[in-house]
C-alpha atoms as a PDB file:
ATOM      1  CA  UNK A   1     -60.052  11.839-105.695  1.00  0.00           C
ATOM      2  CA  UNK A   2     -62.975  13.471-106.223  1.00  0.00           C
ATOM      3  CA  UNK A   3     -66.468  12.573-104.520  1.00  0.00           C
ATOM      4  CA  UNK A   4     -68.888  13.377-107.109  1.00  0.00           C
ATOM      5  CA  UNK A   5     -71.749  12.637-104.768  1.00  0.00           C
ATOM      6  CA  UNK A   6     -71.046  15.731-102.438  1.00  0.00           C
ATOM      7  CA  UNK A   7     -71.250  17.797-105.452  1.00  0.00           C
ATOM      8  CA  UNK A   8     -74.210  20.353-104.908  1.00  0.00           C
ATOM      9  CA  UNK A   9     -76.718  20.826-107.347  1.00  0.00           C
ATOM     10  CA  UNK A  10     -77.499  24.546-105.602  1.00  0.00           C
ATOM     11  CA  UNK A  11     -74.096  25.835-106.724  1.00  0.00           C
ATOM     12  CA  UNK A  12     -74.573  24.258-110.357  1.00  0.00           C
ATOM     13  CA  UNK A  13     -77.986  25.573-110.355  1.00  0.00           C
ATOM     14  CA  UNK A  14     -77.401  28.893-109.405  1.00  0.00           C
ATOM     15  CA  UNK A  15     -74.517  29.344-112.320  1.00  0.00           C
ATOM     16  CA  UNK A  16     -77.225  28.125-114.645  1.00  0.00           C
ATOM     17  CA  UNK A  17     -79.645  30.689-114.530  1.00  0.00           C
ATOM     18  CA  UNK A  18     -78.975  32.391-117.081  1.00  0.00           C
ATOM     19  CA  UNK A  19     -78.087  29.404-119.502  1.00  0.00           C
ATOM     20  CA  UNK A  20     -81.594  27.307-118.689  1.00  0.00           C
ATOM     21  CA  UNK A  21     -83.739  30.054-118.906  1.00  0.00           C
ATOM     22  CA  UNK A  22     -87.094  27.879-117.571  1.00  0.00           C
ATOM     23  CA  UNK A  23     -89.345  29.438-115.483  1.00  0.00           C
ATOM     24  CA  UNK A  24     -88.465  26.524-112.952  1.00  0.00           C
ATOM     25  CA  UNK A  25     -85.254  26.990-112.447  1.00  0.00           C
ATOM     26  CA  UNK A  26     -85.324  29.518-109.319  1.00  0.00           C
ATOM     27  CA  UNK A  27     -88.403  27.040-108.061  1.00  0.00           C
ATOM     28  CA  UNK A  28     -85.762  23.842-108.739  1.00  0.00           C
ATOM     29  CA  UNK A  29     -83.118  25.985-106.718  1.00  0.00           C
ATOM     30  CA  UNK A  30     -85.688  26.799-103.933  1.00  0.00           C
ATOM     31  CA  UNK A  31     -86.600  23.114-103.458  1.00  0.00           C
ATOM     32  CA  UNK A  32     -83.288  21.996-103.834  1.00  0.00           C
ATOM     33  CA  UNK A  33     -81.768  24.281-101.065  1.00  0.00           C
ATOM     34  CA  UNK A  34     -84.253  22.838 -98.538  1.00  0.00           C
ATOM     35  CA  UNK A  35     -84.142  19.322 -99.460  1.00  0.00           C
ATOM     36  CA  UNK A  36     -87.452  18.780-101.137  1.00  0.00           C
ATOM     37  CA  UNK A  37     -85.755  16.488-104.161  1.00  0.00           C
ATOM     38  CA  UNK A  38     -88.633  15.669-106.195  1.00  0.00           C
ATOM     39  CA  UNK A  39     -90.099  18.944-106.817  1.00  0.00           C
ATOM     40  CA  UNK A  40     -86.646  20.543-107.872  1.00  0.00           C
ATOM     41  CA  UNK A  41     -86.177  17.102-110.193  1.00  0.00           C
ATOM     42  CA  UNK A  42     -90.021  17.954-111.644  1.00  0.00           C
ATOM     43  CA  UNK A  43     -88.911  21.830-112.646  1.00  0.00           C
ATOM     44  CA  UNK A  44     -85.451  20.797-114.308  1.00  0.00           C
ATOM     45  CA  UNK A  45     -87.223  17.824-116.154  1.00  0.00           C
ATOM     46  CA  UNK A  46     -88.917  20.097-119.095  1.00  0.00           C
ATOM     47  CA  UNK A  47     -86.112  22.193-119.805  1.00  0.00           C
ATOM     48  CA  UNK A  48     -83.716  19.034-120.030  1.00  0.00           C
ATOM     49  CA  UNK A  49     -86.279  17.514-122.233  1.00  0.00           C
ATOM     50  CA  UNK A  50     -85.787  20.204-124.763  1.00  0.00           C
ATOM     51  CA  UNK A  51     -82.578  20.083-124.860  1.00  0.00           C
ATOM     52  CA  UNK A  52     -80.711  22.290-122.222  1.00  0.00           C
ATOM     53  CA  UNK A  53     -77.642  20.976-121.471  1.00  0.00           C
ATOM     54  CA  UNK A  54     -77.078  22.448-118.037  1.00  0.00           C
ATOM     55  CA  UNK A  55     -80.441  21.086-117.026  1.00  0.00           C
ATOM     56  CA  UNK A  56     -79.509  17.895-118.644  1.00  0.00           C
ATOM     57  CA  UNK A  57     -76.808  17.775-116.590  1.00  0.00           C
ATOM     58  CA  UNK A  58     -78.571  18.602-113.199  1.00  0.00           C
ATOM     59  CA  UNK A  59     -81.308  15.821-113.753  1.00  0.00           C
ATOM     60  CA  UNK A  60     -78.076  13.333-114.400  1.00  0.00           C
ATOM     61  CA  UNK A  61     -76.822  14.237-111.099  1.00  0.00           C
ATOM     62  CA  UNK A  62     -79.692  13.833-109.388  1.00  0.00           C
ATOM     63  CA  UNK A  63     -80.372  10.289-110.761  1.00  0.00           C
ATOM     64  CA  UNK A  64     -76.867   9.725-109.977  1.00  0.00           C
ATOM     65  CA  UNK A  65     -77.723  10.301-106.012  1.00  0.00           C
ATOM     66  CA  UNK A  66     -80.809   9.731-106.378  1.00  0.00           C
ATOM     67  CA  UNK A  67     -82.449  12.907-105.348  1.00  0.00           C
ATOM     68  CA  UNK A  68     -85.904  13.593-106.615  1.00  0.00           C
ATOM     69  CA  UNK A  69     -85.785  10.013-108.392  1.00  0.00           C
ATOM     70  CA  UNK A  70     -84.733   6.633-107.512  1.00  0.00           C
ATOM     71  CA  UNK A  71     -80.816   6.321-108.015  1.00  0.00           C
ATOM     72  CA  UNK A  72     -80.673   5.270-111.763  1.00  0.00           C
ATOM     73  CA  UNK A  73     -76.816   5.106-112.966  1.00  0.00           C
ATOM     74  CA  UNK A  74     -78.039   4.420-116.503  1.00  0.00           C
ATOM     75  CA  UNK A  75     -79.942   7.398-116.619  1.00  0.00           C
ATOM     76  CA  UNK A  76     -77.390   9.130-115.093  1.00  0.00           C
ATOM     77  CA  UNK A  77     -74.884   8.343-117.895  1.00  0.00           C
ATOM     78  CA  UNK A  78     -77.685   8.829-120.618  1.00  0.00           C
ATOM     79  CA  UNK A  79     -78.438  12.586-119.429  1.00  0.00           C
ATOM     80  CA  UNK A  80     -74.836  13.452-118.944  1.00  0.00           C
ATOM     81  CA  UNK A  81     -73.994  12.157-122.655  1.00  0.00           C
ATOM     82  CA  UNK A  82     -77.289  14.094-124.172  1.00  0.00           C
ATOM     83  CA  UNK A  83     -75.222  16.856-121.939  1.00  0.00           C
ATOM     84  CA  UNK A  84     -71.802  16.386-123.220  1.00  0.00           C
ATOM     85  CA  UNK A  85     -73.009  15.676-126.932  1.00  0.00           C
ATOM     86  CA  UNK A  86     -73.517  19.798-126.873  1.00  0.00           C
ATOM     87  CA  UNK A  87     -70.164  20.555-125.250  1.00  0.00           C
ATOM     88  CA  UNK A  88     -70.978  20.512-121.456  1.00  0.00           C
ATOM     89  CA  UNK A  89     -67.930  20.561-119.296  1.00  0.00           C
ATOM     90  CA  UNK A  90     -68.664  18.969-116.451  1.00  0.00           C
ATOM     91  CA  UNK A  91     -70.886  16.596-117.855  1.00  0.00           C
ATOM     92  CA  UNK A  92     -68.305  15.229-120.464  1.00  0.00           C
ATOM     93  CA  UNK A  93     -66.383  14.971-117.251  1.00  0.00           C
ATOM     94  CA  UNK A  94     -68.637  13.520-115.460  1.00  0.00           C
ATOM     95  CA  UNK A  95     -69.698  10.991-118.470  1.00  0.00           C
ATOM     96  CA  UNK A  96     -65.882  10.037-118.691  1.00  0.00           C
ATOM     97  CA  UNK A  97     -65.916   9.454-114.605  1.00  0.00           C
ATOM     98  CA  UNK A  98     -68.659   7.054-115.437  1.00  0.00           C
ATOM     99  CA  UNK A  99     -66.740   4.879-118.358  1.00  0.00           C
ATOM    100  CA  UNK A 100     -63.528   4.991-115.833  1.00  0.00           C
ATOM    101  CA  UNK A 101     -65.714   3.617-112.653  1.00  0.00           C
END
Protein backbone atom coordinates (compact mmCIF):
# COMPACT_ATOMS: atom_id res chain seq x y z
CA UNK A 1 0.00 0.00 0.00
CA UNK A 2 1.17 3.10 -0.70
CA UNK A 3 2.11 5.88 2.00
CA UNK A 4 1.21 8.99 0.35
CA UNK A 5 2.63 11.01 3.20
CA UNK A 6 6.36 10.01 2.45
CA UNK A 7 5.81 11.24 -0.95
CA UNK A 8 8.37 14.18 -1.55
CA UNK A 9 7.35 17.29 -2.85
CA UNK A 10 11.31 17.94 -4.03
CA UNK A 11 11.05 15.12 -6.58
CA UNK A 12 7.49 16.42 -7.82
CA UNK A 13 8.85 19.82 -7.81
CA UNK A 14 11.81 19.33 -9.61
CA UNK A 15 9.79 17.42 -12.66
CA UNK A 16 7.65 20.53 -12.66
CA UNK A 17 9.87 23.07 -13.71
CA UNK A 18 9.26 23.30 -16.78
CA UNK A 19 5.35 22.82 -16.59
CA UNK A 20 4.82 25.73 -13.66
CA UNK A 21 6.91 28.12 -15.13
CA UNK A 22 6.67 30.74 -11.83
CA UNK A 23 9.49 32.48 -10.90
CA UNK A 24 9.03 30.64 -7.42
CA UNK A 25 9.32 27.48 -8.26
CA UNK A 26 13.29 26.94 -7.87
CA UNK A 27 12.74 29.29 -4.49
CA UNK A 28 9.66 26.63 -3.45
CA UNK A 29 12.26 23.76 -4.27
CA UNK A 30 15.07 25.53 -2.27
CA UNK A 31 12.86 25.90 0.83
CA UNK A 32 11.39 22.73 0.47
CA UNK A 33 14.75 20.74 0.35
CA UNK A 34 15.74 22.28 3.71
CA UNK A 35 12.57 22.07 5.48
CA UNK A 36 11.44 25.64 5.61
CA UNK A 37 7.51 24.62 4.70
CA UNK A 38 5.88 27.85 4.66
CA UNK A 39 7.99 29.75 2.37
CA UNK A 40 7.99 26.90 -0.36
CA UNK A 41 3.87 26.75 0.32
CA UNK A 42 3.96 30.91 -0.22
CA UNK A 43 5.92 30.51 -3.86
CA UNK A 44 3.62 27.56 -5.19
CA UNK A 45 0.43 29.46 -3.92
CA UNK A 46 0.26 32.12 -7.02
CA UNK A 47 0.94 29.84 -9.69
CA UNK A 48 -1.78 27.30 -8.30
CA UNK A 49 -4.07 30.20 -8.06
CA UNK A 50 -3.93 30.70 -11.75
CA UNK A 51 -4.47 27.65 -12.59
CA UNK A 52 -1.31 25.36 -12.82
CA UNK A 53 -2.11 22.08 -12.23
CA UNK A 54 1.23 20.75 -11.08
CA UNK A 55 1.36 23.55 -8.56
CA UNK A 56 -2.16 22.78 -7.71
CA UNK A 57 -1.16 19.62 -6.96
CA UNK A 58 1.97 20.45 -4.77
CA UNK A 59 -0.08 22.94 -2.50
CA UNK A 60 -2.70 19.78 -2.09
CA UNK A 61 0.06 17.76 -0.82
CA UNK A 62 1.29 19.99 1.38
CA UNK A 63 -2.11 20.66 3.08
CA UNK A 64 -2.41 17.04 3.06
CA UNK A 65 0.83 16.83 5.56
CA UNK A 66 0.54 19.82 6.53
CA UNK A 67 3.73 21.42 5.48
CA UNK A 68 3.77 25.15 5.07
CA UNK A 69 -0.03 25.16 6.31
CA UNK A 70 -1.98 23.57 8.95
CA UNK A 71 -3.03 19.93 7.78
CA UNK A 72 -6.37 20.72 5.94
CA UNK A 73 -7.78 17.35 4.21
CA UNK A 74 -10.55 19.42 2.62
CA UNK A 75 -8.26 21.57 1.00
CA UNK A 76 -6.28 18.89 0.16
CA UNK A 77 -9.07 17.19 -1.86
CA UNK A 78 -10.24 20.66 -3.28
CA UNK A 79 -6.64 21.44 -4.87
CA UNK A 80 -6.12 17.95 -6.10
CA UNK A 81 -9.70 18.03 -7.93
CA UNK A 82 -8.94 21.79 -9.41
CA UNK A 83 -5.68 19.48 -10.36
CA UNK A 84 -7.31 16.52 -11.81
CA UNK A 85 -10.22 18.62 -13.50
CA UNK A 86 -7.16 19.51 -16.17
CA UNK A 87 -5.91 15.93 -16.49
CA UNK A 88 -3.24 15.66 -13.68
CA UNK A 89 -2.10 12.16 -13.07
CA UNK A 90 -1.20 11.91 -9.86
CA UNK A 91 -3.60 14.19 -8.58
CA UNK A 92 -6.68 12.30 -10.09
CA UNK A 93 -4.90 9.55 -8.26
CA UNK A 94 -4.44 11.07 -5.45
CA UNK A 95 -8.19 12.65 -5.46
CA UNK A 96 -9.49 8.97 -5.97
CA UNK A 97 -7.10 7.82 -2.80
CA UNK A 98 -9.07 10.43 -0.98
CA UNK A 99 -12.86 9.18 -1.96
CA UNK A 100 -11.44 5.42 -1.19
CA UNK A 101 -9.98 6.50 2.48
Amino acid sequence: MMNWRHLGLAALVWTAAPAIGHAGLLEAQAAYNAGDYATAFKELTPAAQIGDAEAQALIAGMYARGQGTEADLDAAAEWYARAADQGHLYATTMLGWFYMR
